[in-house]
C-alpha atoms as a PDB file:
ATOM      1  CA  UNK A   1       6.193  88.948 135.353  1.00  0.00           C
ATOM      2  CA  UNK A   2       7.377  86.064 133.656  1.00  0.00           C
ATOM      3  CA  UNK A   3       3.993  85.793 131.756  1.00  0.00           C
ATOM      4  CA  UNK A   4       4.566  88.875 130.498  1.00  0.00           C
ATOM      5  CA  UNK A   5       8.087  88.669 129.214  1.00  0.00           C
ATOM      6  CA  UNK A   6       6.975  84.894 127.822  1.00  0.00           C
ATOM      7  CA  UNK A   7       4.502  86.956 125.744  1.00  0.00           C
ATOM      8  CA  UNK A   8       6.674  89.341 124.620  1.00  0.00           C
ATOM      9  CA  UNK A   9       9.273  87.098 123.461  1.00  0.00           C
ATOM     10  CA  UNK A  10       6.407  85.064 121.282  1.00  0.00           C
ATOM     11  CA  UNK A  11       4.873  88.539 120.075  1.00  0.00           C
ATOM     12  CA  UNK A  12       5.716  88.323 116.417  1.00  0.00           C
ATOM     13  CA  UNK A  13       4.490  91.553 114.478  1.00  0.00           C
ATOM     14  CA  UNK A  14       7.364  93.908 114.741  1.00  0.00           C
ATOM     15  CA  UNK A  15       9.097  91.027 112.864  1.00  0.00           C
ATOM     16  CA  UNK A  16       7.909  91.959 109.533  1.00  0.00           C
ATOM     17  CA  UNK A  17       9.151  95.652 110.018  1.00  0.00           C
ATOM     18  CA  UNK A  18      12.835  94.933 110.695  1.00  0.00           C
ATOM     19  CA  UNK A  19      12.682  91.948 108.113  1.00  0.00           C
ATOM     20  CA  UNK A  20      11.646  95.071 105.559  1.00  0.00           C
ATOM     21  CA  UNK A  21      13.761  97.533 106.796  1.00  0.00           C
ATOM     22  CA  UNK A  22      16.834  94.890 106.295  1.00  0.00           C
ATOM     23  CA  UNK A  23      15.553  94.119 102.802  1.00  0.00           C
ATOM     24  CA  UNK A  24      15.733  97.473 102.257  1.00  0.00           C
ATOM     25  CA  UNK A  25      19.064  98.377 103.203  1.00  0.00           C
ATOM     26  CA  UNK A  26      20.209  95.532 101.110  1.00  0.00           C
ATOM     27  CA  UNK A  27      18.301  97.120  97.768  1.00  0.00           C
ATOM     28  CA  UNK A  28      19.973  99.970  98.827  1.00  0.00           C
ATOM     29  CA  UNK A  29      23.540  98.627  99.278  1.00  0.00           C
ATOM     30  CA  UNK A  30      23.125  97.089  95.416  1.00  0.00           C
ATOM     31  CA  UNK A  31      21.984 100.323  94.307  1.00  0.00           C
ATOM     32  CA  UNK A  32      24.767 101.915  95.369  1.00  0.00           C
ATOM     33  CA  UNK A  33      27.295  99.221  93.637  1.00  0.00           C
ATOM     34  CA  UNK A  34      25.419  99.426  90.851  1.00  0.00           C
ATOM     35  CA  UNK A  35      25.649 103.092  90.681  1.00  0.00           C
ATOM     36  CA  UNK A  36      29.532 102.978  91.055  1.00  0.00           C
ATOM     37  CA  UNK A  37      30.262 100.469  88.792  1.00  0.00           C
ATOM     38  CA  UNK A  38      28.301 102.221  86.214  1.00  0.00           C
ATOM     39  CA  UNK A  39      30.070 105.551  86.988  1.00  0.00           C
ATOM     40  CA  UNK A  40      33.447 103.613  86.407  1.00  0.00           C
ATOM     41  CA  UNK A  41      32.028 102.617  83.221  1.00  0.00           C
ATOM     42  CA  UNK A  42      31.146 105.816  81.937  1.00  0.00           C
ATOM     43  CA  UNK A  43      34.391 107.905  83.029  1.00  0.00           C
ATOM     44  CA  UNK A  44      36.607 104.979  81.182  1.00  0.00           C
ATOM     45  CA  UNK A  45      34.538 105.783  78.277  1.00  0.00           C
ATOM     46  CA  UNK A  46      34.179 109.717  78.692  1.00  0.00           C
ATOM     47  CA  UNK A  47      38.399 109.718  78.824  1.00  0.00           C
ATOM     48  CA  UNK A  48      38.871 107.407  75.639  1.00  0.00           C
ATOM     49  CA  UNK A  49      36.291 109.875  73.704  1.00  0.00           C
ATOM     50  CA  UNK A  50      38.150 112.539  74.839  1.00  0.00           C
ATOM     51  CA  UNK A  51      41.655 111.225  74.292  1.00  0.00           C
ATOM     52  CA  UNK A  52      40.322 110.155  70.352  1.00  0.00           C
ATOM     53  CA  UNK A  53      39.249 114.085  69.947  1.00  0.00           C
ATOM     54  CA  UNK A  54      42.198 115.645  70.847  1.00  0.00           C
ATOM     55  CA  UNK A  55      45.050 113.304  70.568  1.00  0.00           C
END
């Protein structure tokens, strides 16, 4: 029994899935900021167009 939970602790290749699925997220979380602060952005811009064509 202990042999076998010895192994599993040392067993190492499911590592690299959760180390890419964690990357991921991440890339996703700055995608998302990105995103919003870039739709900010635009809707400041979008409002002073519109408030210079019909004042």
């Amino acid at each position: 029994m202990k042999t076998t939970v010895v192994k599993f602790l040392r067993d190492e290749r499911g590592l690299t899935t959760v180390e890419y699925a964690v990357a991921g997220g991440l890339i996703a979380l700055a995608v998302v900021g990105a995103f919003q602060a870039l739709g900010i952005t635009v809707g400041q811009v979008i409002t002073q167009i519109d408030g210079n064509i019909a004042p």
